[in-house]
N, C-alpha and C. Protein backbone atom coordinates (compact mmCIF):
# COMPACT_ATOMS: atom_id res chain seq x y z
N UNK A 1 1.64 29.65 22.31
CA UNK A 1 1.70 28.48 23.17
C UNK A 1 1.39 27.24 22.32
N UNK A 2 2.30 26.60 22.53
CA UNK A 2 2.51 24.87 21.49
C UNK A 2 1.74 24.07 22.67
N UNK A 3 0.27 23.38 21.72
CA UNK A 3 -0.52 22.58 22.44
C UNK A 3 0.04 21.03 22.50
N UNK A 4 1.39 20.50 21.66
CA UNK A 4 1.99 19.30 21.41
C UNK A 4 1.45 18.64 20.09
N UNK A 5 0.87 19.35 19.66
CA UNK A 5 0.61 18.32 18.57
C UNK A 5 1.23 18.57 17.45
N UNK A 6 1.43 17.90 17.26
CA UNK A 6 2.47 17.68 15.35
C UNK A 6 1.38 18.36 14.47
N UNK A 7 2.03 19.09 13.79
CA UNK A 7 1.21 19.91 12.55
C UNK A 7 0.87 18.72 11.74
N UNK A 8 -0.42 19.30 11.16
CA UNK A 8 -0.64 18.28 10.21
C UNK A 8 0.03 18.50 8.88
N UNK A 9 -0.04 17.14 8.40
CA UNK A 9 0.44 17.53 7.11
C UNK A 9 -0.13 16.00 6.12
N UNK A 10 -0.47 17.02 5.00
CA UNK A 10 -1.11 16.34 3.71
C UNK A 10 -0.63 15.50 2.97
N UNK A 11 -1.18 14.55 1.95
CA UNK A 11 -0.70 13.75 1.23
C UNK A 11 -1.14 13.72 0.02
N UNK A 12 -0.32 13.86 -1.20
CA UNK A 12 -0.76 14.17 -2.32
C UNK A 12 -0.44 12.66 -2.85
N UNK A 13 -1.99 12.16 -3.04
CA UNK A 13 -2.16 11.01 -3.78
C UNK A 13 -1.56 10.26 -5.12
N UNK A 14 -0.58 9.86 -5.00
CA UNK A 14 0.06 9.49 -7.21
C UNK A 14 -1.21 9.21 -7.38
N UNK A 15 -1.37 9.34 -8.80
CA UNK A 15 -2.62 8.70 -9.60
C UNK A 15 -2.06 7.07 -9.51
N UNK A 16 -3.50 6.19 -9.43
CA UNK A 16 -3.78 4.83 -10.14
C UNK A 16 -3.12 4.24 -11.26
N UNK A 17 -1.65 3.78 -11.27
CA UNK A 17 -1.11 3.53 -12.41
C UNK A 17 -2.76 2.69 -13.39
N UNK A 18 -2.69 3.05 -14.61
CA UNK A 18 -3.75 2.16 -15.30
C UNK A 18 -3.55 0.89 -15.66
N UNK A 19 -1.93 0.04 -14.92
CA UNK A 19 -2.16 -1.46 -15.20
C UNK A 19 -2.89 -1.79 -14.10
N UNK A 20 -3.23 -0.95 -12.73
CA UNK A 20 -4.10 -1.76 -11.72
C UNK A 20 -5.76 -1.91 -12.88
N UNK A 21 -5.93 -3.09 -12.76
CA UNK A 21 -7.29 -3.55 -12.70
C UNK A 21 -8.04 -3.81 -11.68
N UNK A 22 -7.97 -4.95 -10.72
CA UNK A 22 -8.89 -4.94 -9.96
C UNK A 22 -9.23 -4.10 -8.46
N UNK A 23 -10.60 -4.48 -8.15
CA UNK A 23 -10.48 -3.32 -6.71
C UNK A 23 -9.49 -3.46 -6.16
N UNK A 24 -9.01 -4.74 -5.49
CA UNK A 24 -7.98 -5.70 -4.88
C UNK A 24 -6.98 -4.59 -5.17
N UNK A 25 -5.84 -5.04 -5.93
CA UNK A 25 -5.00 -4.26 -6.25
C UNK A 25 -4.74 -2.67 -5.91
N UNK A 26 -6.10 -1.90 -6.53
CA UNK A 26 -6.16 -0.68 -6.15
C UNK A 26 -6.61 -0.35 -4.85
N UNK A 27 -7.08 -1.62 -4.25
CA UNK A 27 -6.77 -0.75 -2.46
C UNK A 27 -5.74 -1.22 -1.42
N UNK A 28 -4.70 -1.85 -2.19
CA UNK A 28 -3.32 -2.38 -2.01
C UNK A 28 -2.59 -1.20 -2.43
N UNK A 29 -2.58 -0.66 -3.35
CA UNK A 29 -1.76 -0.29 -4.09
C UNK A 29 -1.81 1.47 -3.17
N UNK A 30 -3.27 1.55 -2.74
CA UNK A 30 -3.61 2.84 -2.03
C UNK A 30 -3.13 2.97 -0.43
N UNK A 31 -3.51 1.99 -0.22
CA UNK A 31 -3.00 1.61 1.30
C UNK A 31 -1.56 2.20 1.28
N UNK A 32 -0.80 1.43 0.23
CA UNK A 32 0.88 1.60 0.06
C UNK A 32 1.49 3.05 0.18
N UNK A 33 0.48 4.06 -0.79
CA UNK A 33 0.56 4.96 -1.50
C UNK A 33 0.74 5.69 0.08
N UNK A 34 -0.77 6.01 0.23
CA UNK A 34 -0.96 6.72 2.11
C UNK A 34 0.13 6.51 2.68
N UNK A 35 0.27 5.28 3.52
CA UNK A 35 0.61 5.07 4.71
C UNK A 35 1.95 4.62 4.34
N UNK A 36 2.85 4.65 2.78
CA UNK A 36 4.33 4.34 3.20
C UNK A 36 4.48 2.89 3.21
N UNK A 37 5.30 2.43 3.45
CA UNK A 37 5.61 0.30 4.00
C UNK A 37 5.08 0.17 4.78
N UNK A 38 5.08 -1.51 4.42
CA UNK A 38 4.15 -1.85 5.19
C UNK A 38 4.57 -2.96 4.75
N UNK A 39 4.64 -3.83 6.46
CA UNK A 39 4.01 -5.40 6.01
C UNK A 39 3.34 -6.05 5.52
N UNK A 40 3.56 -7.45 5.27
CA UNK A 40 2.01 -7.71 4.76
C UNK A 40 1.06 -8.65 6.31
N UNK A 41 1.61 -8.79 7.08
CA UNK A 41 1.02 -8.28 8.24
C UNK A 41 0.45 -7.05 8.55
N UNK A 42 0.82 -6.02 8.49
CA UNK A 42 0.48 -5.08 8.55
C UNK A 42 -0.64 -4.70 7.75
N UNK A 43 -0.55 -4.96 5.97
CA UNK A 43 -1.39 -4.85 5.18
C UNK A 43 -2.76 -5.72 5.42
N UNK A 44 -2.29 -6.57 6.01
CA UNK A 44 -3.86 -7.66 6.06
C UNK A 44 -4.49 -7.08 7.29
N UNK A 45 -4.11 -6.60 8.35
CA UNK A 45 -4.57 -6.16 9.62
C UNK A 45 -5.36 -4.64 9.12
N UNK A 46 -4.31 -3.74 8.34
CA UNK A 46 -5.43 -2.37 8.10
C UNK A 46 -6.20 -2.69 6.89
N UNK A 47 -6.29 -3.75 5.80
CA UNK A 47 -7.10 -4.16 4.86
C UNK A 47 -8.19 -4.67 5.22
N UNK A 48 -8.19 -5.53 6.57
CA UNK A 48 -9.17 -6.93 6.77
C UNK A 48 -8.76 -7.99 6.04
N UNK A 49 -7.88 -8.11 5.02
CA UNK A 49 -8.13 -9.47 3.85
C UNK A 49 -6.91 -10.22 3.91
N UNK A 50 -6.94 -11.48 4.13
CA UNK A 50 -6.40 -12.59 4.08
C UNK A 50 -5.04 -12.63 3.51
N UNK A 51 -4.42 -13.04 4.03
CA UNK A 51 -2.57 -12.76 3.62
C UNK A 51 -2.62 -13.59 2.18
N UNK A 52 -3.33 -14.58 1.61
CA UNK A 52 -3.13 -15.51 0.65
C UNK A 52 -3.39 -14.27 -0.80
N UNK A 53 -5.09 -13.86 0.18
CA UNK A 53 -5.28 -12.79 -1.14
C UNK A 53 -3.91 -11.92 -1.51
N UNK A 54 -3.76 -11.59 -0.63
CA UNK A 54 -2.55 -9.91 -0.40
C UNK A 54 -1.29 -10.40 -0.98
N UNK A 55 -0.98 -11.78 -0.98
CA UNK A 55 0.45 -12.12 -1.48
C UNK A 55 0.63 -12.07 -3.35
N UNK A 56 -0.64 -12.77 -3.24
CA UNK A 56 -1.29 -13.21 -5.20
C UNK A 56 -1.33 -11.54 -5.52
N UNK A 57 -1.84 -10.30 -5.05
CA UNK A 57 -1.90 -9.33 -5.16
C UNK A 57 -0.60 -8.71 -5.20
N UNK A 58 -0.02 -8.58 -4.09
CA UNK A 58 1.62 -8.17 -4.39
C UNK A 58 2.29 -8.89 -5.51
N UNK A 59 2.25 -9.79 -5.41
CA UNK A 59 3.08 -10.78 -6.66
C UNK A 59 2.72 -10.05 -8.00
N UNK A 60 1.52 -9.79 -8.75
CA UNK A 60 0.90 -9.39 -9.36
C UNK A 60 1.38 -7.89 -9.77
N UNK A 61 1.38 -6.83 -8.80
CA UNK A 61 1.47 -5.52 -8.66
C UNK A 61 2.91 -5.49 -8.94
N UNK A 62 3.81 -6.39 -8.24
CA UNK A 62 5.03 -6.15 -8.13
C UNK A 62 5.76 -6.67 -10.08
N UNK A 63 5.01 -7.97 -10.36
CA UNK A 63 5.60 -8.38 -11.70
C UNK A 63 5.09 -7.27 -12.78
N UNK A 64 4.38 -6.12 -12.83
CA UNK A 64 4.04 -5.12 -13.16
C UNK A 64 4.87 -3.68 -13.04
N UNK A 65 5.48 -3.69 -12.54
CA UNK A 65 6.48 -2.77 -11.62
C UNK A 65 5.70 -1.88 -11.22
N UNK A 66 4.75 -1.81 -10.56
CA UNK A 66 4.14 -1.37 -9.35
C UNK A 66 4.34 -1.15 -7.93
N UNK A 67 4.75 -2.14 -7.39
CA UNK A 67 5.31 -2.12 -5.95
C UNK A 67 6.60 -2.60 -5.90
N UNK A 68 7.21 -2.22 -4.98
CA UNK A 68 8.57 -3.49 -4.49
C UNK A 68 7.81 -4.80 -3.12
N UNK A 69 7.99 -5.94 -3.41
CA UNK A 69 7.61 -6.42 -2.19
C UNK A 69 8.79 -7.44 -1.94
N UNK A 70 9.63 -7.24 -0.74
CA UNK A 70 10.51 -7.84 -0.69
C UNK A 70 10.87 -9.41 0.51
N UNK A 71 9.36 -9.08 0.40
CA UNK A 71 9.36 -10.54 1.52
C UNK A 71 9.09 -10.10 2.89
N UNK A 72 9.70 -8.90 2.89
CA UNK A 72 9.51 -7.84 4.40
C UNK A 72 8.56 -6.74 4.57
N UNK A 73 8.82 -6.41 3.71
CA UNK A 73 8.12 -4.97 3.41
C UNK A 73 7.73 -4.71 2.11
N UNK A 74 6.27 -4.23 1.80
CA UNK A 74 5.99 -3.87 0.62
C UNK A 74 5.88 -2.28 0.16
N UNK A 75 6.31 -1.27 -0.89
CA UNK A 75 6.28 -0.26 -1.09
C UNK A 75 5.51 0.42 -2.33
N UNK A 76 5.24 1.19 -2.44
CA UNK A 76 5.29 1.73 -4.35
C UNK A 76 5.99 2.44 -4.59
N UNK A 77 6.42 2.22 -5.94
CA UNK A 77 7.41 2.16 -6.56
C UNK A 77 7.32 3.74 -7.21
């Protein structure tokens, strides 16, 4: 008997590329990793932190080839 719930299922973490330096970055970069795209609405709402921070951060991650952030949606790469 199926109780409705979706099986769980796991997520195998990429490692921390080693150009992230700061925390910033690496809990951008983790957020991404988990949960898939994401806005950066989205990112500032499950982060707490300020879209100004999160943009200087994507910009950053992304001129690194770290993420894609395309104005819409941000990913890793």
């Amino acid at each position: 008997m199926s109780l409705g719930r979706p099986a769980a299922t796991t997520h195998t973490p990429k490692p921390l590329p080693s150009e992230i330096e700061t925390p910033t970055a690496k809990l951008v970069y983790m957020a991404l990793d988990a949960d898939g795209p994401h806005t950066v609405d989205e990112l500032s709402d499950r982060l707490n932190m300020q879209k100004l921070v999160l943009f200087e951060t994507l910009r950053t991650l992304e001129s690194k080839g770290i993420v894609n952030a395309n104005g819409e949606c941000c990913t890793t790469r």
